[in-house]
C-alpha atoms as a PDB file:
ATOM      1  CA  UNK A   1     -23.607   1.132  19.108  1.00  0.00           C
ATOM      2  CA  UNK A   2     -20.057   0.204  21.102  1.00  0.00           C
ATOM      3  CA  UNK A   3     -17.869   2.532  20.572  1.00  0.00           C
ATOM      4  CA  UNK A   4     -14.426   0.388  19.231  1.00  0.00           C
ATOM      5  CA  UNK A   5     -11.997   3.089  19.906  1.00  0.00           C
ATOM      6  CA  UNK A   6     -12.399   3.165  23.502  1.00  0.00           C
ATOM      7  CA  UNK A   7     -10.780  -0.289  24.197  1.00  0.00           C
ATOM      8  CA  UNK A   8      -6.735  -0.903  24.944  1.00  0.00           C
ATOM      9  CA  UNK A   9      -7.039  -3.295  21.816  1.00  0.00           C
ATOM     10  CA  UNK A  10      -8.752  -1.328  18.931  1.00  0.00           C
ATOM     11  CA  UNK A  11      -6.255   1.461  20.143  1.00  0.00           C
ATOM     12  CA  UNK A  12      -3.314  -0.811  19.440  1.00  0.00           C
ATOM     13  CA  UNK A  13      -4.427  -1.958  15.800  1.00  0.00           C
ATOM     14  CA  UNK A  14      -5.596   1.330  15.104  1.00  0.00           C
ATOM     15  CA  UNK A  15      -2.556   2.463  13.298  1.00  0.00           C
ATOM     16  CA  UNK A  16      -2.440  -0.994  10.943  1.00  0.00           C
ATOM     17  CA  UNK A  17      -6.337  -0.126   9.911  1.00  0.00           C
ATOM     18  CA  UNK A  18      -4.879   3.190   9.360  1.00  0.00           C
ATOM     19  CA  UNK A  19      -2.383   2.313   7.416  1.00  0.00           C
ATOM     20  CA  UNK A  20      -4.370  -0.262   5.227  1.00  0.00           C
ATOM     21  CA  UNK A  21      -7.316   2.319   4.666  1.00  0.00           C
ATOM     22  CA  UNK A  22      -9.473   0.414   6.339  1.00  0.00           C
ATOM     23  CA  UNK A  23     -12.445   1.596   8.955  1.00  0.00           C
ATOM     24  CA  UNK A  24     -13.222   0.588  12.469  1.00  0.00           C
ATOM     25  CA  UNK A  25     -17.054  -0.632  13.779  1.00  0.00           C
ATOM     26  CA  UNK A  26     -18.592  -1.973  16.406  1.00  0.00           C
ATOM     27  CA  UNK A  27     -18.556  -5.539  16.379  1.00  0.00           C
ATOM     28  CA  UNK A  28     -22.775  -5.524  16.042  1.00  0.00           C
ATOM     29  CA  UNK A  29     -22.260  -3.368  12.867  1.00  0.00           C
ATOM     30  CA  UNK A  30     -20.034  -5.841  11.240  1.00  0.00           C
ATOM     31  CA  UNK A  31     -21.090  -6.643   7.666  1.00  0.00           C
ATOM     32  CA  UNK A  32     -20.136  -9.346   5.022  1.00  0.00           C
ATOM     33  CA  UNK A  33     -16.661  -8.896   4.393  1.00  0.00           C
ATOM     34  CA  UNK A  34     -15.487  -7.281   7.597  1.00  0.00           C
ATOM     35  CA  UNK A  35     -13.333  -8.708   9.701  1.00  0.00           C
ATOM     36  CA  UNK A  36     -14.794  -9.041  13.386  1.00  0.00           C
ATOM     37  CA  UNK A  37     -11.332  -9.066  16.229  1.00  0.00           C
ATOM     38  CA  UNK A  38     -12.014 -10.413  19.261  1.00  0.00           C
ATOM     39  CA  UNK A  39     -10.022  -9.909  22.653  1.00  0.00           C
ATOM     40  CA  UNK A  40      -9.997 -12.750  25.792  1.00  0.00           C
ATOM     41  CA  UNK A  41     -12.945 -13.959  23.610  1.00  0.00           C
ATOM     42  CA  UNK A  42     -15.168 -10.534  23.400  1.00  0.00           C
ATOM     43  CA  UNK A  43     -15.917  -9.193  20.030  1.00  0.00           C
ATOM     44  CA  UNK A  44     -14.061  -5.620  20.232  1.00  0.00           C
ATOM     45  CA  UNK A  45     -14.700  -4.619  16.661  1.00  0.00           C
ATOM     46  CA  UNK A  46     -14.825  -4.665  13.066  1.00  0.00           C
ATOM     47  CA  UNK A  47     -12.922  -3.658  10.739  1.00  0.00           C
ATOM     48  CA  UNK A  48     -14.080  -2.885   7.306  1.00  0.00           C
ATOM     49  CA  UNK A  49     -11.341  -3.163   4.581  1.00  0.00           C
ATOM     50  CA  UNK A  50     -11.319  -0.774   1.446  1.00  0.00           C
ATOM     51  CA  UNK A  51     -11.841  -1.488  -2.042  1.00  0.00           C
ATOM     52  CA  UNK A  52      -8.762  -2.132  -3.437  1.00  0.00           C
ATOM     53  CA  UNK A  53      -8.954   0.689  -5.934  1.00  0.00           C
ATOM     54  CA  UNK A  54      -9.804   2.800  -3.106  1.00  0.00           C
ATOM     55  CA  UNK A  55      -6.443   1.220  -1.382  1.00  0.00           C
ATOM     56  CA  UNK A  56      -4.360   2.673  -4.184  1.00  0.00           C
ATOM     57  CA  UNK A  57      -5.879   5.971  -3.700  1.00  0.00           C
ATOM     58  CA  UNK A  58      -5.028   5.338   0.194  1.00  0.00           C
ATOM     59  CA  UNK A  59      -1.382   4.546  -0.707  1.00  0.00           C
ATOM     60  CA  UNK A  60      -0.883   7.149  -2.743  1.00  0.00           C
ATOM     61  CA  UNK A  61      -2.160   9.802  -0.669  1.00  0.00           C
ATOM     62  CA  UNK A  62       0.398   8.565   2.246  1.00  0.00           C
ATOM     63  CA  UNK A  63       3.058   8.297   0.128  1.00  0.00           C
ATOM     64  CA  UNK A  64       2.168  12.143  -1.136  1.00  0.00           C
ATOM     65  CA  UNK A  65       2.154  13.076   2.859  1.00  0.00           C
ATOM     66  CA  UNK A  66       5.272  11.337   3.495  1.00  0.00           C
ATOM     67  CA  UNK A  67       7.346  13.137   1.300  1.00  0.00           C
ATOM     68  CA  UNK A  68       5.301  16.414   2.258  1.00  0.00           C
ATOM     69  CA  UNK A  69       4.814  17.475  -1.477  1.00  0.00           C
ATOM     70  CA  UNK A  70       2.821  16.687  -4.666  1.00  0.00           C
ATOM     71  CA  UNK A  71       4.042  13.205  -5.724  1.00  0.00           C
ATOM     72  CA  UNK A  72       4.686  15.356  -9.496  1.00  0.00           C
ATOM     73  CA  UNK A  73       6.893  17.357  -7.877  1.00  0.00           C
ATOM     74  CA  UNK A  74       9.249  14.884  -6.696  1.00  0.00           C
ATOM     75  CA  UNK A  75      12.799  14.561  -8.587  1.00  0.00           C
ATOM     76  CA  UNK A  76      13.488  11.496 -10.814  1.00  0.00           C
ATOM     77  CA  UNK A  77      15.147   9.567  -8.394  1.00  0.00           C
ATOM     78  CA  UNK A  78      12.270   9.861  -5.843  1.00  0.00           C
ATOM     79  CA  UNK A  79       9.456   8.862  -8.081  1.00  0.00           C
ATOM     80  CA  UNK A  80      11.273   5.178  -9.639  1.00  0.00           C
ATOM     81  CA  UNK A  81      11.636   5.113  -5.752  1.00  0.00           C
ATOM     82  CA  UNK A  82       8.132   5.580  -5.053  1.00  0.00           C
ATOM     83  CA  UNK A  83       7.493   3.413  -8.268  1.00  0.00           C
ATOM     84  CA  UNK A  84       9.420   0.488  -6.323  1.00  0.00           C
ATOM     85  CA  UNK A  85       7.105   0.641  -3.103  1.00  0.00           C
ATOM     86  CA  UNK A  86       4.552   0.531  -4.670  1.00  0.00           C
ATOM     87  CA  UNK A  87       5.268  -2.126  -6.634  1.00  0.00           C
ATOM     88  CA  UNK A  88       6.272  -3.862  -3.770  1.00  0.00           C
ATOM     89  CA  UNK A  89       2.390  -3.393  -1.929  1.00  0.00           C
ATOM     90  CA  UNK A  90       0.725  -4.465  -5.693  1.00  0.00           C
ATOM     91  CA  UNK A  91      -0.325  -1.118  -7.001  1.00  0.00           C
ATOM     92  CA  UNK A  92       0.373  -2.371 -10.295  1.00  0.00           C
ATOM     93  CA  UNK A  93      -2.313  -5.273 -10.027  1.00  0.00           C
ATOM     94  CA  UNK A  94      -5.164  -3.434  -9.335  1.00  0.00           C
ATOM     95  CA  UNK A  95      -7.013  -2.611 -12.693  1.00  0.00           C
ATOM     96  CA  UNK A  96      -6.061   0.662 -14.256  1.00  0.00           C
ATOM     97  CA  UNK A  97      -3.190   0.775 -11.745  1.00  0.00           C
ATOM     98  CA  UNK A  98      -0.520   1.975 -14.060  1.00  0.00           C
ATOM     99  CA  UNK A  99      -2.767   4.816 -15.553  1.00  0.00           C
ATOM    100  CA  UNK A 100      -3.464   6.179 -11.872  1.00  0.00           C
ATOM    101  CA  UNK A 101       0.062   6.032 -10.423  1.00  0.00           C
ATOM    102  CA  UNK A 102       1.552   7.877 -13.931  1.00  0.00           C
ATOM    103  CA  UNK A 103      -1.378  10.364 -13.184  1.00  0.00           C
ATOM    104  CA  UNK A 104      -0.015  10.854  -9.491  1.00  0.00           C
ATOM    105  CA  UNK A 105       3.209  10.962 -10.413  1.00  0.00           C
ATOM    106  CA  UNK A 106       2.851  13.573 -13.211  1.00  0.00           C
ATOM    107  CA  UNK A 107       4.691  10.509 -15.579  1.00  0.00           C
ATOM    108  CA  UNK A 108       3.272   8.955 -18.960  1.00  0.00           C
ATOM    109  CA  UNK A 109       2.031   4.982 -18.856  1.00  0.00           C
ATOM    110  CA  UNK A 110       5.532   4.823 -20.688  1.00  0.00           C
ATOM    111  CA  UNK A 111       7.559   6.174 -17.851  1.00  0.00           C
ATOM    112  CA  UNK A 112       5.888   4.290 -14.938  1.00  0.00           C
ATOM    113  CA  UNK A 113       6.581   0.699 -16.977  1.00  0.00           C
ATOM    114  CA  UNK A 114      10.300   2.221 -18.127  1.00  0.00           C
ATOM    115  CA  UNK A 115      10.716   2.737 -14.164  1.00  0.00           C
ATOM    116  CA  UNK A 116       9.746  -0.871 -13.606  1.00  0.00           C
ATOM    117  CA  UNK A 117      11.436  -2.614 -16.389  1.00  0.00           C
ATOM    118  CA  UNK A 118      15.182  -0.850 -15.282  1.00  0.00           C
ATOM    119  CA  UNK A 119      13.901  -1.752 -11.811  1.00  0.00           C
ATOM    120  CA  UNK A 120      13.343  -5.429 -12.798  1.00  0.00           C
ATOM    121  CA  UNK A 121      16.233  -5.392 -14.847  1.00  0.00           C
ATOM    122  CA  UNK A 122      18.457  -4.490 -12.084  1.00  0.00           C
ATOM    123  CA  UNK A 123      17.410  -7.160  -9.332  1.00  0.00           C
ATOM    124  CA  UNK A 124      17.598  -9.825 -12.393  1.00  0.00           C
ATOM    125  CA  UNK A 125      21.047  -8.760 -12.728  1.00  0.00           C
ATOM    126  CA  UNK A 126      21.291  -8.628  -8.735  1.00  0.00           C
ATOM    127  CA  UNK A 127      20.593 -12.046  -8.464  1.00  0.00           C
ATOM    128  CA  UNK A 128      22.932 -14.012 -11.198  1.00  0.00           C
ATOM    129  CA  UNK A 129      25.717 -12.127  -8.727  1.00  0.00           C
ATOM    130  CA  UNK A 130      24.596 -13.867  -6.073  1.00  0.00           C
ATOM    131  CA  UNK A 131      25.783 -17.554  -7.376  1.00  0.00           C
ATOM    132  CA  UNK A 132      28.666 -18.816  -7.357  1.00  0.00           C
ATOM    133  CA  UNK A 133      31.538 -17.669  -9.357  1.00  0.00           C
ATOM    134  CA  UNK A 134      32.207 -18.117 -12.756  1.00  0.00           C
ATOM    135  CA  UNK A 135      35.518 -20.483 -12.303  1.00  0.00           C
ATOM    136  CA  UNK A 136      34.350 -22.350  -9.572  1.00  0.00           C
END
């Protein structure tokens, strides 16, 4: 087997397949859905993506290191902000994605969507300021 992580380019990516979840191979290991990267037309590796309910997971646990404490122990203000990244990175379209975010959080189903409908609400108000005044 090559080993990936000992070329300049699989060290530069290495911190996007980190951040995705996602696992570096050897090129010759690749498998159906991985995605093969080559450099000055070499294959350098492969990198196998996660599951996408394995990706929440991912997320969550980084989000959970970033703040350097249980996501349920977070204040109010913290969580609707966590709410809104992830959000953002389509947590909430992965099946069951609600459920395991409210779960993270230490939040009921009810909370997580009341967190995203005053988020919603607020950029639909956001953006009718944005036009042109009223008397114009």
């Amino acid at each position: 087997m090559t080993d990936p992580t000992g070329h300049p380019f699989a060290a530069a990516v290495k911190p996007l397949v980190d951040a995705m979840g996602g696992e570096m191979v050897g090129p010759e290991e690749a498998q159906g859905d991985d995605v093969v990267l080559a450099w000055e037309g070499e294959d350098v590796l492969a990198v196998r993506l996660p599951h996408l309910s394995d990706s929440l997971d991912h997320i969550l646990s980084e989000l959970q290191r970033r703040h350097g404490m249980p996501l349920s122990e977070l204040d109010r203000r913290t969580k609707q902000s966590v709410v809104r990244i992830l959000e953002t990175r389509g947590a909430f379209s992965v099946r069951h994605g609600v459920e395991t975010v409210a779960g993270a959080l230490g939040v009921s189903r009810f909370t997580v969507y009341n967190y995203l409908n005053r988020e919603n609400a607020r950029a639909g108000k956001n953006d009718e300021n944005c036009g042109e005044p009223s008397g114009a």
